[in-house]
PDB file of N, CA and C in Angstrom:
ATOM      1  N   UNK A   1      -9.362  32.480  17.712  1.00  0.00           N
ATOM      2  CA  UNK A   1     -10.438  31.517  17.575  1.00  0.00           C
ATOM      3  C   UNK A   1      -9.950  30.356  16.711  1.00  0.00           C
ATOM      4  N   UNK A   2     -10.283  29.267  16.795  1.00  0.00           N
ATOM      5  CA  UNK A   2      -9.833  27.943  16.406  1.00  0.00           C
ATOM      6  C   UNK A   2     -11.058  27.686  15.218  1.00  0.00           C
ATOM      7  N   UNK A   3     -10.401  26.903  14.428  1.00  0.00           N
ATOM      8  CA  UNK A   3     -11.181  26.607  13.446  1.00  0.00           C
ATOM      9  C   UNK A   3     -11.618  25.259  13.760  1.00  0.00           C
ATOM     10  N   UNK A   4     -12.978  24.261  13.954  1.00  0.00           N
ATOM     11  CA  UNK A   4     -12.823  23.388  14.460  1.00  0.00           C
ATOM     12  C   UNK A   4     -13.671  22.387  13.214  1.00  0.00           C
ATOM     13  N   UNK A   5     -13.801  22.956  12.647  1.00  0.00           N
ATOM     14  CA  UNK A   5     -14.688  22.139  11.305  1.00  0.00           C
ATOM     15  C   UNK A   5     -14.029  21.199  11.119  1.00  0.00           C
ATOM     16  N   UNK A   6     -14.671  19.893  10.824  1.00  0.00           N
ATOM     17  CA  UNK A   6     -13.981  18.575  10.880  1.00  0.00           C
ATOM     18  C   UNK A   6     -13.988  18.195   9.252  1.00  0.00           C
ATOM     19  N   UNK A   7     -13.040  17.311   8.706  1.00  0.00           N
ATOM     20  CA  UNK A   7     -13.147  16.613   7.390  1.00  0.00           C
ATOM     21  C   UNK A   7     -13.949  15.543   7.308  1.00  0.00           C
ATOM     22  N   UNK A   8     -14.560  14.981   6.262  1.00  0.00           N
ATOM     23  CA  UNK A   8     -15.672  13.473   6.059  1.00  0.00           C
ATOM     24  C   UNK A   8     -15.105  12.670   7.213  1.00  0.00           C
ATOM     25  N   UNK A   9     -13.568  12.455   6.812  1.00  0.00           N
ATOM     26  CA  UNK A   9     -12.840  11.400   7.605  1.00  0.00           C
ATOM     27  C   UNK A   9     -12.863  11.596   9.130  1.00  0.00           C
ATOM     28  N   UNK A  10     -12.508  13.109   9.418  1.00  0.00           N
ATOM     29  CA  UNK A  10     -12.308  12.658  11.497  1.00  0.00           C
ATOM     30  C   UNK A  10     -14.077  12.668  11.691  1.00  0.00           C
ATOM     31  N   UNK A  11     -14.874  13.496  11.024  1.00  0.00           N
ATOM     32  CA  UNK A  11     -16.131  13.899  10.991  1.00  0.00           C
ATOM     33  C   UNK A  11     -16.730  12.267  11.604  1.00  0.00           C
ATOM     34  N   UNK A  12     -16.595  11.056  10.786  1.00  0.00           N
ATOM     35  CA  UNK A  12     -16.690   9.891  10.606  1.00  0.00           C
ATOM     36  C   UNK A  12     -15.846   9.269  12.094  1.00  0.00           C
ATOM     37  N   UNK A  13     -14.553   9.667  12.084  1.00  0.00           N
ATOM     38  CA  UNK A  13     -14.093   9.331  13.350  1.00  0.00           C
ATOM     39  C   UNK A  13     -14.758   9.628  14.901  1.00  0.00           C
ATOM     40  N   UNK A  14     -15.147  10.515  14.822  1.00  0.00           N
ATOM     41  CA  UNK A  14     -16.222  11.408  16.036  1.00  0.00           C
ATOM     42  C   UNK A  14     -16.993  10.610  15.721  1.00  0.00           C
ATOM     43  N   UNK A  15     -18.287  10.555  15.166  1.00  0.00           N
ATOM     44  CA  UNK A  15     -19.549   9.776  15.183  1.00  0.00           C
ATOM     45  C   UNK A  15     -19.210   8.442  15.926  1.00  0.00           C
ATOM     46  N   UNK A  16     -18.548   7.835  15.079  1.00  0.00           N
ATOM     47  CA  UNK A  16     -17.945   6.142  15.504  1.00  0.00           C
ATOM     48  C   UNK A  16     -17.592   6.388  17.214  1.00  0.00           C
ATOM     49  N   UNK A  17     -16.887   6.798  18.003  1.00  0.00           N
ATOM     50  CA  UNK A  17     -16.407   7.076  18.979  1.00  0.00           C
ATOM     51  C   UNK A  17     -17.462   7.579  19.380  1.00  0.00           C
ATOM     52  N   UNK A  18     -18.517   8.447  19.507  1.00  0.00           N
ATOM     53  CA  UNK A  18     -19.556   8.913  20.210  1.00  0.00           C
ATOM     54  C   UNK A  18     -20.311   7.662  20.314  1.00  0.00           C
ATOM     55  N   UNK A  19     -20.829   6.894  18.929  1.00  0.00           N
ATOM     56  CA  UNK A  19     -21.874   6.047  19.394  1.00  0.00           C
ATOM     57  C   UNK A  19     -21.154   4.515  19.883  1.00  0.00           C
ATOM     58  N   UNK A  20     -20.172   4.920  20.692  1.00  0.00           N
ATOM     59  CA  UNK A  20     -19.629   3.587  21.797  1.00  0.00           C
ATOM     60  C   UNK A  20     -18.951   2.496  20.324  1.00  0.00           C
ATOM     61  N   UNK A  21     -18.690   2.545  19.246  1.00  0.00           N
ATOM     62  CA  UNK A  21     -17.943   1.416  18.431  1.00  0.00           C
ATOM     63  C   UNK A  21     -16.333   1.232  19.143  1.00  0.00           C
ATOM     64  N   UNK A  22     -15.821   1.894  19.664  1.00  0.00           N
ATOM     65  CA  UNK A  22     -14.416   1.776  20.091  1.00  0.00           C
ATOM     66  C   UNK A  22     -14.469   1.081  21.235  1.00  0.00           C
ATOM     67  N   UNK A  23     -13.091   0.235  21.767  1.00  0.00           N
ATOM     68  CA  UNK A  23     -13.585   0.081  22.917  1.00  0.00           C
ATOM     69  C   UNK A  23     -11.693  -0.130  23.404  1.00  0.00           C
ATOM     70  N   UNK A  24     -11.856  -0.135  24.373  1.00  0.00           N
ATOM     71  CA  UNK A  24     -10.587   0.073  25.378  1.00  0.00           C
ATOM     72  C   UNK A  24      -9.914  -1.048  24.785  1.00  0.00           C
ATOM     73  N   UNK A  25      -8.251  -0.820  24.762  1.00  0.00           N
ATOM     74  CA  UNK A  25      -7.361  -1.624  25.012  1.00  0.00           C
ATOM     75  C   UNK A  25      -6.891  -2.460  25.614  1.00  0.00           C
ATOM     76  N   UNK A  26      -6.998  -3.584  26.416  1.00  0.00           N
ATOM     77  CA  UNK A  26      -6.744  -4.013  27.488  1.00  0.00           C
ATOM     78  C   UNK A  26      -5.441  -4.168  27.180  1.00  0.00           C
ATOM     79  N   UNK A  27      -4.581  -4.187  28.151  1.00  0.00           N
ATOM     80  CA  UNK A  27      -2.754  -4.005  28.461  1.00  0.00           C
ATOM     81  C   UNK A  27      -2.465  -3.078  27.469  1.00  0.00           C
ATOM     82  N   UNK A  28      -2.818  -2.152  27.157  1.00  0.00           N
ATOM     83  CA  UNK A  28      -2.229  -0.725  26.334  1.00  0.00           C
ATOM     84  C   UNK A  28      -1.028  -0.490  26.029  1.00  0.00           C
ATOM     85  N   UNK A  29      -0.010  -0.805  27.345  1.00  0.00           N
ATOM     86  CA  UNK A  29       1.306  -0.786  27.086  1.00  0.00           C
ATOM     87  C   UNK A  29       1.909  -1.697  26.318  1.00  0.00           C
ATOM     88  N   UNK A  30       1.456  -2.966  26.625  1.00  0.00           N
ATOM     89  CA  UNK A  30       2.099  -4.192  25.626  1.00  0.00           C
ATOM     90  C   UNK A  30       1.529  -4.135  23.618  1.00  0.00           C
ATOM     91  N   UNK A  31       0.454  -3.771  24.314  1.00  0.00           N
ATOM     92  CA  UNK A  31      -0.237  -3.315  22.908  1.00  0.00           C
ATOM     93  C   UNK A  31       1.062  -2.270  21.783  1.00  0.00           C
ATOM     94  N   UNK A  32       1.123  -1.528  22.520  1.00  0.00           N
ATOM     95  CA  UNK A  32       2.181   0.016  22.039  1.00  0.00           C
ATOM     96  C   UNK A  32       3.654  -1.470  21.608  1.00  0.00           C
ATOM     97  N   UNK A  33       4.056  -1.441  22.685  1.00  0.00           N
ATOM     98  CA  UNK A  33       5.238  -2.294  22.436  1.00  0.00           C
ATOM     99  C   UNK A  33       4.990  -3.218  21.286  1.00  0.00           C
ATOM    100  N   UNK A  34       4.481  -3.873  21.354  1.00  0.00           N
ATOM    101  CA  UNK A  34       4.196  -5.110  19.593  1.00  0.00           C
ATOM    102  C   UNK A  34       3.921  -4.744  18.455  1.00  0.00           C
ATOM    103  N   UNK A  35       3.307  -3.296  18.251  1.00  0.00           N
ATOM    104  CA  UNK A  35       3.259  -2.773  17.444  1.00  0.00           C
ATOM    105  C   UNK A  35       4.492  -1.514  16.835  1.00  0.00           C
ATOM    106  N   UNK A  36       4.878  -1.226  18.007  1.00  0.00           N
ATOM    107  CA  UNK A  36       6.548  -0.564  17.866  1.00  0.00           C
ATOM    108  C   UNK A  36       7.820  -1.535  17.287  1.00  0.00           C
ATOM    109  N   UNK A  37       7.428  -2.612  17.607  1.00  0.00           N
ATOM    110  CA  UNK A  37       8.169  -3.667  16.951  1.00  0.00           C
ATOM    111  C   UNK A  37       8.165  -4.089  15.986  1.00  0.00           C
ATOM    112  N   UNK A  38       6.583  -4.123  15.458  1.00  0.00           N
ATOM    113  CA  UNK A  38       6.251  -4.400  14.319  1.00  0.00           C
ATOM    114  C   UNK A  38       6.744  -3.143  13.294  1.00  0.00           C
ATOM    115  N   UNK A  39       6.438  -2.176  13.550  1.00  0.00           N
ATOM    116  CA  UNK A  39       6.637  -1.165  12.892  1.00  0.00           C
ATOM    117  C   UNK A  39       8.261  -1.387  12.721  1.00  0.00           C
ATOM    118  N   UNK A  40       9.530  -1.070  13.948  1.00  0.00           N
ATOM    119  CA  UNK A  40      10.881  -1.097  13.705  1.00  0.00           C
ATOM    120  C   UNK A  40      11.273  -2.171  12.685  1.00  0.00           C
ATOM    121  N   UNK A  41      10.384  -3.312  12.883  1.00  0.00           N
ATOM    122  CA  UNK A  41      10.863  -4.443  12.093  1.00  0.00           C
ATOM    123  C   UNK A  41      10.958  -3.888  10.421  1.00  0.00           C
ATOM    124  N   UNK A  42       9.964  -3.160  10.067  1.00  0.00           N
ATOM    125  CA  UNK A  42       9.409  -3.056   8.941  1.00  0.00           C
ATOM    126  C   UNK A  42      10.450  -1.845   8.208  1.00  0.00           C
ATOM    127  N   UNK A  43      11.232  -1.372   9.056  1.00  0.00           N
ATOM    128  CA  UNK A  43      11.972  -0.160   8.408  1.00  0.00           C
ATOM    129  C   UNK A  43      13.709  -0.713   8.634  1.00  0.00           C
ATOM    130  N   UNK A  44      13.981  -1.700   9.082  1.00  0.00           N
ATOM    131  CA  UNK A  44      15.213  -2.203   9.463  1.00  0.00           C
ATOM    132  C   UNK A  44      15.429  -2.400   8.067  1.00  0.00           C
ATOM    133  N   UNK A  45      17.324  -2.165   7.417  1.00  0.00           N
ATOM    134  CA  UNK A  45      17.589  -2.654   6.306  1.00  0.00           C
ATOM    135  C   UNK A  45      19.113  -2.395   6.221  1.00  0.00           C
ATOM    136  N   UNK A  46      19.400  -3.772   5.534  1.00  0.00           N
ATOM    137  CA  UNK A  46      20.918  -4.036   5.487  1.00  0.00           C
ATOM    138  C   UNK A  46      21.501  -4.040   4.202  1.00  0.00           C
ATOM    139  N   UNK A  47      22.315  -3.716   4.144  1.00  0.00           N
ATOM    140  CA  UNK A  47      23.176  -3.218   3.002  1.00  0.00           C
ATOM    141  C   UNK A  47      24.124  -4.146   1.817  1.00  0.00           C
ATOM    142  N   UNK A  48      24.060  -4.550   0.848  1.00  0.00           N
ATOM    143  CA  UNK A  48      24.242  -5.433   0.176  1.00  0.00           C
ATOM    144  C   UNK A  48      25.090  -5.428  -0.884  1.00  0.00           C
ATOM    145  N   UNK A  49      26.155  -5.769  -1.267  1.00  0.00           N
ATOM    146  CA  UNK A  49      26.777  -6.037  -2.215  1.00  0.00           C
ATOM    147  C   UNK A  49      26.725  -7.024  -3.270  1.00  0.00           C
ATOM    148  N   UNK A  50      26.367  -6.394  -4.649  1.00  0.00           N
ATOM    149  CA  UNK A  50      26.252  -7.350  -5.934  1.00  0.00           C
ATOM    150  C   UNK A  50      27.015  -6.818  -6.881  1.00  0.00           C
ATOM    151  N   UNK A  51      27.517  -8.092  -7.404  1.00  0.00           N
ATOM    152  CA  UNK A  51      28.247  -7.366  -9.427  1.00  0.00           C
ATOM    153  C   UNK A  51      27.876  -8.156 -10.053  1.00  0.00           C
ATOM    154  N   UNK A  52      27.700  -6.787 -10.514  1.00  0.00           N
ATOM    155  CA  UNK A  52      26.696  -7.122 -12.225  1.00  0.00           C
ATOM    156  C   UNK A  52      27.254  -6.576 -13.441  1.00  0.00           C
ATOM    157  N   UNK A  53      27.307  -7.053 -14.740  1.00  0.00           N
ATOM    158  CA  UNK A  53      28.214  -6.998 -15.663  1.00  0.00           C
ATOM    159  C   UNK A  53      28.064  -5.764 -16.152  1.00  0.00           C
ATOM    160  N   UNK A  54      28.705  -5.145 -16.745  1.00  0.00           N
ATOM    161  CA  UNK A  54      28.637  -3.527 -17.068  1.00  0.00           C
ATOM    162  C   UNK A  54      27.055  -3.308 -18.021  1.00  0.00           C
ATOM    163  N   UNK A  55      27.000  -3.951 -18.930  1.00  0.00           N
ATOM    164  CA  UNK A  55      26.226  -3.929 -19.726  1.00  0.00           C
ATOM    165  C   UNK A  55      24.542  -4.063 -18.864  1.00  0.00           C
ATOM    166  N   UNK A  56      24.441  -5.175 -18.080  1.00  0.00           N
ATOM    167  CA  UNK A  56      23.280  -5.115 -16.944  1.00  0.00           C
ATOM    168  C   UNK A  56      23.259  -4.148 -16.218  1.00  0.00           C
ATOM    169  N   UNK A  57      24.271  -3.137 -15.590  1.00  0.00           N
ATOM    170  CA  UNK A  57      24.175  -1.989 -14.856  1.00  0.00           C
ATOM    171  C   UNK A  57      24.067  -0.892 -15.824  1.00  0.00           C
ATOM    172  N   UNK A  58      23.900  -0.834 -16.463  1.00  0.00           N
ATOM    173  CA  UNK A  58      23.766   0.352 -17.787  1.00  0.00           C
ATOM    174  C   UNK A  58      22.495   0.605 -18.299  1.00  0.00           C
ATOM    175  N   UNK A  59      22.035  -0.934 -18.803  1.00  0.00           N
ATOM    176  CA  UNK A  59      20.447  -1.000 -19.134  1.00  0.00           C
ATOM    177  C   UNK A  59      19.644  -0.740 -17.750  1.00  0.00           C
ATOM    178  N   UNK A  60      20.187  -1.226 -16.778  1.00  0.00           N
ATOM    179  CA  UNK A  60      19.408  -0.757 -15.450  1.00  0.00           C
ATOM    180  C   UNK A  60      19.097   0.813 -15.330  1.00  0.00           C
ATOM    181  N   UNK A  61      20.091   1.337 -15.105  1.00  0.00           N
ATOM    182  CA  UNK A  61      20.484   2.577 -15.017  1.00  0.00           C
ATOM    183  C   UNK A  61      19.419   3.962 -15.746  1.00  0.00           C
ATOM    184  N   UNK A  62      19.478   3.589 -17.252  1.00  0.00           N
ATOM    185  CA  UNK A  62      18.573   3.921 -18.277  1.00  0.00           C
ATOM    186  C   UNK A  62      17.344   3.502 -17.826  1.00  0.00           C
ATOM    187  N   UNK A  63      16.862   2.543 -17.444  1.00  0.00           N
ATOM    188  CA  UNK A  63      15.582   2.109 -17.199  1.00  0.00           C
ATOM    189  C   UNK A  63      15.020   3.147 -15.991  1.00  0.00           C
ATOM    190  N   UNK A  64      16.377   3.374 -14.702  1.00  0.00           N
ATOM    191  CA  UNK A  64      15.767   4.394 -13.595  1.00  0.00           C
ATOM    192  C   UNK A  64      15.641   5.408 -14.255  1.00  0.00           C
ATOM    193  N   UNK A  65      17.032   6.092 -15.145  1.00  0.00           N
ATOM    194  CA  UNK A  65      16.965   7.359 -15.274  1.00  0.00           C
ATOM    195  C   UNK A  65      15.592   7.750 -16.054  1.00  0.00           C
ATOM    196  N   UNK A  66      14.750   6.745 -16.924  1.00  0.00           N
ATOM    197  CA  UNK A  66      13.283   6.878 -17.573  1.00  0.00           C
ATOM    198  C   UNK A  66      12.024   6.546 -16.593  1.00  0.00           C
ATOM    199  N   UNK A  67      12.464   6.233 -15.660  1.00  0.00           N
ATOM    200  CA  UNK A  67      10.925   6.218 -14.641  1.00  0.00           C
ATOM    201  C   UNK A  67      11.383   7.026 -13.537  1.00  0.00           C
ATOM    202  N   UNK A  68      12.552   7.938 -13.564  1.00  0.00           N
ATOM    203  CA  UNK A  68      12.558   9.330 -13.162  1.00  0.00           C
ATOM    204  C   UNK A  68      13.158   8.389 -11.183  1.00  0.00           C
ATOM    205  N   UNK A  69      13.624   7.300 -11.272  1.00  0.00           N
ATOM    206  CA  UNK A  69      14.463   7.061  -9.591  1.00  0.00           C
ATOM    207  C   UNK A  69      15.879   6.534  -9.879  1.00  0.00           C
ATOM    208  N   UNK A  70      16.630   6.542  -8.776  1.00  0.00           N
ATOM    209  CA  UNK A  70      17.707   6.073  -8.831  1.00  0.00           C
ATOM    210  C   UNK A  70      18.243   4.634  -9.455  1.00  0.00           C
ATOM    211  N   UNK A  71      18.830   4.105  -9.829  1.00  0.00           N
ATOM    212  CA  UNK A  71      18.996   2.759 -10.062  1.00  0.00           C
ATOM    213  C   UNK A  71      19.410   1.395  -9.015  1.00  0.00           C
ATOM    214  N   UNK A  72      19.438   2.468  -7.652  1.00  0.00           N
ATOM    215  CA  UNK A  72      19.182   1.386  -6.305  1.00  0.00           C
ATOM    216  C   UNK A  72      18.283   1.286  -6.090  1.00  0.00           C
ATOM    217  N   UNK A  73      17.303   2.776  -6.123  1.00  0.00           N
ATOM    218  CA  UNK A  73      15.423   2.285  -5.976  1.00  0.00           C
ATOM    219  C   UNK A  73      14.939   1.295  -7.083  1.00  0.00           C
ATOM    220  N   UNK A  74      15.143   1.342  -7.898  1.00  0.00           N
ATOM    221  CA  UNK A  74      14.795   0.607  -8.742  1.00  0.00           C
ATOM    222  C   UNK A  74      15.136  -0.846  -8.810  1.00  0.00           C
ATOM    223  N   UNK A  75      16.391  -1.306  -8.577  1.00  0.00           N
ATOM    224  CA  UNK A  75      16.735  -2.339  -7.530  1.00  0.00           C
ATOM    225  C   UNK A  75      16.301  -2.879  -6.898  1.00  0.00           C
ATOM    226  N   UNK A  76      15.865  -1.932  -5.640  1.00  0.00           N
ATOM    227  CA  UNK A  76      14.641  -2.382  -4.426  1.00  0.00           C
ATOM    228  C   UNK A  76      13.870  -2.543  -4.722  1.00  0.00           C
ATOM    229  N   UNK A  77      12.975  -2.165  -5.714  1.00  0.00           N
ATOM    230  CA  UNK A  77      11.539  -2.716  -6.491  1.00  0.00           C
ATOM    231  C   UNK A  77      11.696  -3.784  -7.042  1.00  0.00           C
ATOM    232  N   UNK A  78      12.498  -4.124  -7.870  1.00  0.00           N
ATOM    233  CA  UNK A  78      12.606  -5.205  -8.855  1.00  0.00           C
ATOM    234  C   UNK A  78      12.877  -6.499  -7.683  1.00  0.00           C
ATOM    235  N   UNK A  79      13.971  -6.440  -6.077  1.00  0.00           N
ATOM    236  CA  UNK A  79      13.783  -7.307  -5.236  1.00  0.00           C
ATOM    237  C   UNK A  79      12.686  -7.990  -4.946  1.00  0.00           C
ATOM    238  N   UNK A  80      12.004  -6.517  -4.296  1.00  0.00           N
ATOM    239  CA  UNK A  80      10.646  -6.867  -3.036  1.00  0.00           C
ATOM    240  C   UNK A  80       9.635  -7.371  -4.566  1.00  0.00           C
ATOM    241  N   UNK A  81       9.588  -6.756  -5.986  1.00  0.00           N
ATOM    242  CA  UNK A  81       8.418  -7.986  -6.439  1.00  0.00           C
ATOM    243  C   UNK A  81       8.704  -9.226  -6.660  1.00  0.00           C
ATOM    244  N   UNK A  82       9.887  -9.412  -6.222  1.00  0.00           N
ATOM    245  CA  UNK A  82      10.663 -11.073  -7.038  1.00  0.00           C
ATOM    246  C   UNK A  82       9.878 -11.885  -5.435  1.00  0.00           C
ATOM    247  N   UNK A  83      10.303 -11.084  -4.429  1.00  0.00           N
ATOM    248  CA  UNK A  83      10.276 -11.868  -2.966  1.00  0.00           C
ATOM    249  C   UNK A  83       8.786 -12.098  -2.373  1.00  0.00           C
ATOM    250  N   UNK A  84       7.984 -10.978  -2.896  1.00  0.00           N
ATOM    251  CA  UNK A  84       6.440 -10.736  -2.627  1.00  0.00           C
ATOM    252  C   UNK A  84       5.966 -11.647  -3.792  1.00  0.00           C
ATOM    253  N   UNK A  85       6.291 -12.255  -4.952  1.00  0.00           N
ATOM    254  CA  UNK A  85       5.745 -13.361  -5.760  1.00  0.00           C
ATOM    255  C   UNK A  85       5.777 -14.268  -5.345  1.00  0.00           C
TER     256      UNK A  85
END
């Protein structure tokens, strides 16, 4: 026997979909495709070479090893808020 009890959330999803709020896709396939793109776009990433003076890679370093990530993740954060400002 299946357990079919729903959470707030799909619970909420069913209602919406029963009382007609959804409505068809028109070109479905192209739809899928632009959004597969969008998505690939969003995970694509290229690989980069920088030098940085010993003393800047050290204090970096310490700074990951205290917020518990690597000092390339940390890197990547300190990028994407410079580029997202």
């Amino acid at each position: 026997m299946y357990d079919t009890r729903l959470d707030p959330e799909e619970q909420a999803l069913l209602e919406s979909v029963e009382n007609g709020e959804w409505q068809p896709v028109a070109a479905m396939h192209e739809a899928i495709q632009r959004y597969q793109t969008y998505a690939a776009a969003q995970t694509e990433e290229e690989a980069v070479t920088i030098v940085l003076p010993q003393r800047d890679l050290s204090l970096l370093q310490a700074k990951a090893e205290a917020a518990g990530v690597s000092y390339q993740t940390l890197i990547v954060r300190l990028v994407q808020r410079f580029v997202a400002s």
